[in-house]
Protein backbone atom coordinates (compact mmCIF):
# COMPACT_ATOMS: atom_id res chain seq x y z
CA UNK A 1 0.00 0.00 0.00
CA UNK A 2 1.16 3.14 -0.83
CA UNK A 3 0.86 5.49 1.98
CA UNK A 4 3.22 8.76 1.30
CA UNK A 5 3.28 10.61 -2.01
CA UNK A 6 7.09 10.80 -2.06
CA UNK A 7 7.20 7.00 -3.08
CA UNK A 8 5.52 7.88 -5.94
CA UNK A 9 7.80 8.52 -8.90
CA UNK A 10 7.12 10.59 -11.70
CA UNK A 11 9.93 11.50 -13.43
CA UNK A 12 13.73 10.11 -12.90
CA UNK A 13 16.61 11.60 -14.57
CA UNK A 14 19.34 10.12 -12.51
CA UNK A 15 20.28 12.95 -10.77
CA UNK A 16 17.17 14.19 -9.76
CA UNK A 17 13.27 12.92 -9.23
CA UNK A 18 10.30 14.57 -9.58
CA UNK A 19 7.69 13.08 -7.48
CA UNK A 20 4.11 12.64 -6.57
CA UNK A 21 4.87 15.16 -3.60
CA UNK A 22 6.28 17.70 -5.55
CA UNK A 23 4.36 17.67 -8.69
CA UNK A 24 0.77 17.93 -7.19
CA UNK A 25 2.20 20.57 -4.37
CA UNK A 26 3.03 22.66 -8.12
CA UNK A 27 -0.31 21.62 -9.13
CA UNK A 28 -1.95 22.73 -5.80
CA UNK A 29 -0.21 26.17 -6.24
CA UNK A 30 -0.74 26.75 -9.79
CA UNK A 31 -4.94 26.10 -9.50
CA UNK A 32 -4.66 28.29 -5.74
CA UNK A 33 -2.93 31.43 -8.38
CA UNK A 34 -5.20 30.63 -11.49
CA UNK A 35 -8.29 30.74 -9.05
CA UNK A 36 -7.26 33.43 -7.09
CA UNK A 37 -6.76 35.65 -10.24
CA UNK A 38 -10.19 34.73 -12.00
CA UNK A 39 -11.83 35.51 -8.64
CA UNK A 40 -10.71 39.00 -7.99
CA UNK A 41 -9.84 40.13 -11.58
CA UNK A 42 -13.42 41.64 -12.00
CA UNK A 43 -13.54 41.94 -8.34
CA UNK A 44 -16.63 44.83 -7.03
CA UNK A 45 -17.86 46.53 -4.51
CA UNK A 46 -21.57 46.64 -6.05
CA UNK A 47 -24.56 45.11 -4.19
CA UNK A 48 -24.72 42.58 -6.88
CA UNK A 49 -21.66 40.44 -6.45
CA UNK A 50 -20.49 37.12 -8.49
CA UNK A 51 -21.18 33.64 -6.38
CA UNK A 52 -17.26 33.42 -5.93
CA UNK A 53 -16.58 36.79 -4.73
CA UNK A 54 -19.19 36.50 -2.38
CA UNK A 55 -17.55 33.13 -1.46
CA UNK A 56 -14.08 34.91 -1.12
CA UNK A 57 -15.33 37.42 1.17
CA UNK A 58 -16.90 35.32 3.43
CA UNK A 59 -13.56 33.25 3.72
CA UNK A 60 -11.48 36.11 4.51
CA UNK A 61 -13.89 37.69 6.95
CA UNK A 62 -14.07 34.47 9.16
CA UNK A 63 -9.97 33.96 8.73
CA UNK A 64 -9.71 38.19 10.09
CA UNK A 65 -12.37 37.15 12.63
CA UNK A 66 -10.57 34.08 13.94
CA UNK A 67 -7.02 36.14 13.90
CA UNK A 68 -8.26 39.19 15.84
CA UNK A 69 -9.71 36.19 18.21
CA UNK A 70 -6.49 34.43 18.84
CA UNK A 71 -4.04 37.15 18.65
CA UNK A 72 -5.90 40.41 20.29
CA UNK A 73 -4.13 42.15 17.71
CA UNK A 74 -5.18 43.33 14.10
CA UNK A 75 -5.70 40.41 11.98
CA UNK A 76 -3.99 42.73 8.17
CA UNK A 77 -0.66 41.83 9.33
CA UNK A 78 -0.84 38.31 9.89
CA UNK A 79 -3.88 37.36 6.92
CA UNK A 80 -1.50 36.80 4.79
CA UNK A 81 0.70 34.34 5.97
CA UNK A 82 -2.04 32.84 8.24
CA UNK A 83 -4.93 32.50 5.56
CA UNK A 84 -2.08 31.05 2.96
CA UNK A 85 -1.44 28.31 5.44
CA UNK A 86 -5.12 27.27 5.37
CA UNK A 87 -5.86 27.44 2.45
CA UNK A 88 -3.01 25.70 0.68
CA UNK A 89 -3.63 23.17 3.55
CA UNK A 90 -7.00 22.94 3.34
CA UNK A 91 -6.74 22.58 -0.91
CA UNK A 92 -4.40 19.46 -0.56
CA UNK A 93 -5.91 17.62 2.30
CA UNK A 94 -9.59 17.50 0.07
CA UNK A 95 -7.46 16.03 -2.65
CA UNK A 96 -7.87 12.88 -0.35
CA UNK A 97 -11.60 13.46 -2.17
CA UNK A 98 -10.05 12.86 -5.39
CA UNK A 99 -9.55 8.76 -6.51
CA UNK A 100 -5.80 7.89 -7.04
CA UNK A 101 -4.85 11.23 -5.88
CA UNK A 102 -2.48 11.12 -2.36
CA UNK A 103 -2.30 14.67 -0.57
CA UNK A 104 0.84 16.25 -0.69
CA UNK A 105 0.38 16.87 3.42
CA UNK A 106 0.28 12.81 3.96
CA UNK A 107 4.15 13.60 3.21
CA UNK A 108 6.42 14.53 6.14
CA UNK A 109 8.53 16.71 3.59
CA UNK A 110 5.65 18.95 3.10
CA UNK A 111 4.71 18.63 6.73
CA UNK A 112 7.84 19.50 7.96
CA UNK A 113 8.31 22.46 5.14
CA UNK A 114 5.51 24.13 6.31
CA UNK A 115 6.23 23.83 9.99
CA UNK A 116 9.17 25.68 9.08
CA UNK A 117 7.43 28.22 7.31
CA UNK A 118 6.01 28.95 11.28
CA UNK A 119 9.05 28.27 12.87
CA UNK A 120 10.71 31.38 10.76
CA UNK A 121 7.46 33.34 10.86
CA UNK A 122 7.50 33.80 14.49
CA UNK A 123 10.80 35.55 14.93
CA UNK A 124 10.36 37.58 11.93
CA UNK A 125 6.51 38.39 13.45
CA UNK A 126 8.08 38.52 16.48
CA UNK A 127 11.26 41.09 16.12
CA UNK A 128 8.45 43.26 13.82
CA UNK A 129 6.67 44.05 16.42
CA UNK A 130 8.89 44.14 19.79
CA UNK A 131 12.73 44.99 17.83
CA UNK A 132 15.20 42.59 18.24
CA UNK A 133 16.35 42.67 22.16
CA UNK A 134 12.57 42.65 23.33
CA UNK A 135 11.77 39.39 21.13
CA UNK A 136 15.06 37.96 22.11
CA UNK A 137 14.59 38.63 26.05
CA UNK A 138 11.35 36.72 26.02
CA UNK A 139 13.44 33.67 26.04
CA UNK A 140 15.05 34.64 29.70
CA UNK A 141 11.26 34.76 31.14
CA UNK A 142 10.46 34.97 34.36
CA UNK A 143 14.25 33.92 34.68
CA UNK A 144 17.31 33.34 32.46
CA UNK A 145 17.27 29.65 33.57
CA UNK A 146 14.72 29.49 31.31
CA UNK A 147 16.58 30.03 28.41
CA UNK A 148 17.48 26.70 27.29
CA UNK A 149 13.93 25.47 28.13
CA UNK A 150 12.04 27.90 26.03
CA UNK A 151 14.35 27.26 22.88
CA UNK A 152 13.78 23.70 23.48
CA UNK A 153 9.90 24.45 23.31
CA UNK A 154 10.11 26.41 20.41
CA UNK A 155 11.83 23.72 18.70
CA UNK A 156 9.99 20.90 20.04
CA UNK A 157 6.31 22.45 18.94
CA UNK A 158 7.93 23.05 15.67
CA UNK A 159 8.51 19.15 15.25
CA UNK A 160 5.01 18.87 16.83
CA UNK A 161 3.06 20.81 14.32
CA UNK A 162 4.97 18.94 11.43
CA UNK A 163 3.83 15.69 12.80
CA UNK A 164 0.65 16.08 13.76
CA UNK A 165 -0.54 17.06 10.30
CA UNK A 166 1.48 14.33 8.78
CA UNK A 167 0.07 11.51 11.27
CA UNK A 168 -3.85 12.55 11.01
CA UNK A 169 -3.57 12.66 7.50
CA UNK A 170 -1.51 9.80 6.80
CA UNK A 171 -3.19 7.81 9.22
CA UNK A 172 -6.77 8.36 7.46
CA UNK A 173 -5.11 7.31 4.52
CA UNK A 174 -4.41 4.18 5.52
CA UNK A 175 -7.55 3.81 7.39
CA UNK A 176 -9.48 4.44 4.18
CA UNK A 177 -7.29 1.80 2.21
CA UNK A 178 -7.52 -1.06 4.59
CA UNK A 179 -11.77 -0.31 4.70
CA UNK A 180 -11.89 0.09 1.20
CA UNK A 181 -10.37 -3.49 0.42
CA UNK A 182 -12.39 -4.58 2.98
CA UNK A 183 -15.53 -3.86 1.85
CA UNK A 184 -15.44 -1.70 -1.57
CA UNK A 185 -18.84 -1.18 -1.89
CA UNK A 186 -20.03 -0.23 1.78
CA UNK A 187 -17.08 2.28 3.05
CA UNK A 188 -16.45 4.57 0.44
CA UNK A 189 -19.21 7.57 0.88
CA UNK A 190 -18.65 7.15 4.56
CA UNK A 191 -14.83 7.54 3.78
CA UNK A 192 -15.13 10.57 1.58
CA UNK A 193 -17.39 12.10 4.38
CA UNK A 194 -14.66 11.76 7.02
CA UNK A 195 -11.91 12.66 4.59
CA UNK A 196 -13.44 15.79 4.16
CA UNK A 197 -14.22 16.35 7.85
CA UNK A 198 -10.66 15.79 8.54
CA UNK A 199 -9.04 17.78 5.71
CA UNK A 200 -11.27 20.77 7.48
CA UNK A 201 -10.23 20.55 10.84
CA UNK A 202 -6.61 19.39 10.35
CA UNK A 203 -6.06 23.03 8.03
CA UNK A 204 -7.88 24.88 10.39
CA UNK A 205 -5.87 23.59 13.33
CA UNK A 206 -2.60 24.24 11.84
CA UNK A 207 -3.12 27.51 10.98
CA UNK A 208 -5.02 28.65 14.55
CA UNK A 209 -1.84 26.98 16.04
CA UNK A 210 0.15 29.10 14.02
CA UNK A 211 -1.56 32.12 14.64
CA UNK A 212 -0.91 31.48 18.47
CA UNK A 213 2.72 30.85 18.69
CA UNK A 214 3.46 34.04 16.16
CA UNK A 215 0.78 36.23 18.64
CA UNK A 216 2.54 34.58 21.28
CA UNK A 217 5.74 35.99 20.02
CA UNK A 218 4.56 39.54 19.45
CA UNK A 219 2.80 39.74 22.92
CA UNK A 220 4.76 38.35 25.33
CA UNK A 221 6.53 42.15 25.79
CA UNK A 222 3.14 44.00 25.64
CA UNK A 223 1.84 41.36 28.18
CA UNK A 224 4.84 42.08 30.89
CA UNK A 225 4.37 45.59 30.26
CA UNK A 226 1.13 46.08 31.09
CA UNK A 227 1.19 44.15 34.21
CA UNK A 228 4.65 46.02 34.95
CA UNK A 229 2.34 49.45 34.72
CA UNK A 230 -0.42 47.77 36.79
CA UNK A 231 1.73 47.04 39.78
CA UNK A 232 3.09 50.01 39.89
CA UNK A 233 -0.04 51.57 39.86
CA UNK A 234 -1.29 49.73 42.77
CA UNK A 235 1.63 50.26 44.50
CA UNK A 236 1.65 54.00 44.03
């Protein structure tokens, strides 16, 4: 059974291999552009809108909504980066809809690539909004013993997010493949149906998990101050 799309070979010249991964990851981004452009191309602010519009408006409004939920913060910033990650997510986990078709996030390449899309996100998100020294002195919080401990935890949920969306969607595809020989004519609706469930949550996880650790990053400072202000107002 073929469970990861990197065993998948396409294309083999010897010195390099294109596969299954890497080809529908292209294919994933090229469809995400072409749809994106044909969406907001003739793109209006009438009170007659087209069916898509109206469907890209309502995705970005709940993505801003769910930002300025987890973060506190204005959701323009971080939309970008945030609402990528979901919807590139989202896009190849419903390929598991799609007979023959393997998502390119059952692969811990892709996995792991994104988690490191996060893991560089939150310094950058980070030092944006508190300058270097204030993101950096988080780290040595509430003491500078706690320095190694907190760059172990930024590594280790790092590694955490790369897994987690690798095992729940690798894991269902296996799942599916060992019903479906099972019983071919019984499982599959009910498989699709959970697929798609899955694909759902797992993108919208990921992304509300990145949200966190880059608001994390860019209010740890803010946080401290404002108690810092607080005490000395009760004090005084």
């Amino acid at each position: 059974m073929t469970i990861s799309p990197d065993q998948i070979i396409l294309l083999d010249l010897g010195f390099w291999a294109l596969n299954a991964t890497v080809a529908v990851t292209w294919g994933i981004m090229a469809m995400l552009t072409l749809g994106a452009w044909l969406i907001t191309r003739r793109i209006s602010d009438a009170t007659e809108i087209s069916r898509w519009q109206n469907l890209l408006e309502v995705l970005v409004s709940g993505l801003r909504d769910q930002i300025a939920a987890v973060s506190r913060q204005r959701p323009g910033r971080y939309l970008p980066f945030v609402g990528t990650l979901f919807i590139f997510i989202l896009a190849s986990n419903l390929l598991h809809l799609v007979p023959g078709l393997i998502p390119p996030t059952g692969s811990l390449s892709t996995t792991v690539a994104l988690a490191l899309c996060v893991f560089v996100a939150v310094p950058v998100f980070g030092i944006a909004q508190e300058g270097v020294a204030g993101y950096l002195r988080q780290y040595m919080r509430p003491t500078p013993i706690m320095l190694p401990f907190n760059i172990i935890s930024e590594l280790s949920r790092t590694v955490a997010l790369a897994v987690r969306l690798y095992g729940n969607i690798m894991s269902g595809t296996v799942i599916a493949g060992i019903l479906l020989s099972l019983a071919p004519f019984i499982f599959p609706v009910l498989m699709q149906l959970l697929g798609l469930i899955t694909g759902v949550i797992q993108a919208y996880i990921f992304a509300i998990l990145a949200m966190v650790y880059i608001a994390s990053a860019s209010s740890v400072r803010r946080g401290h101050e404002s108690t810092s202000r607080s005490e000395e107002n009760t004090n005084g």
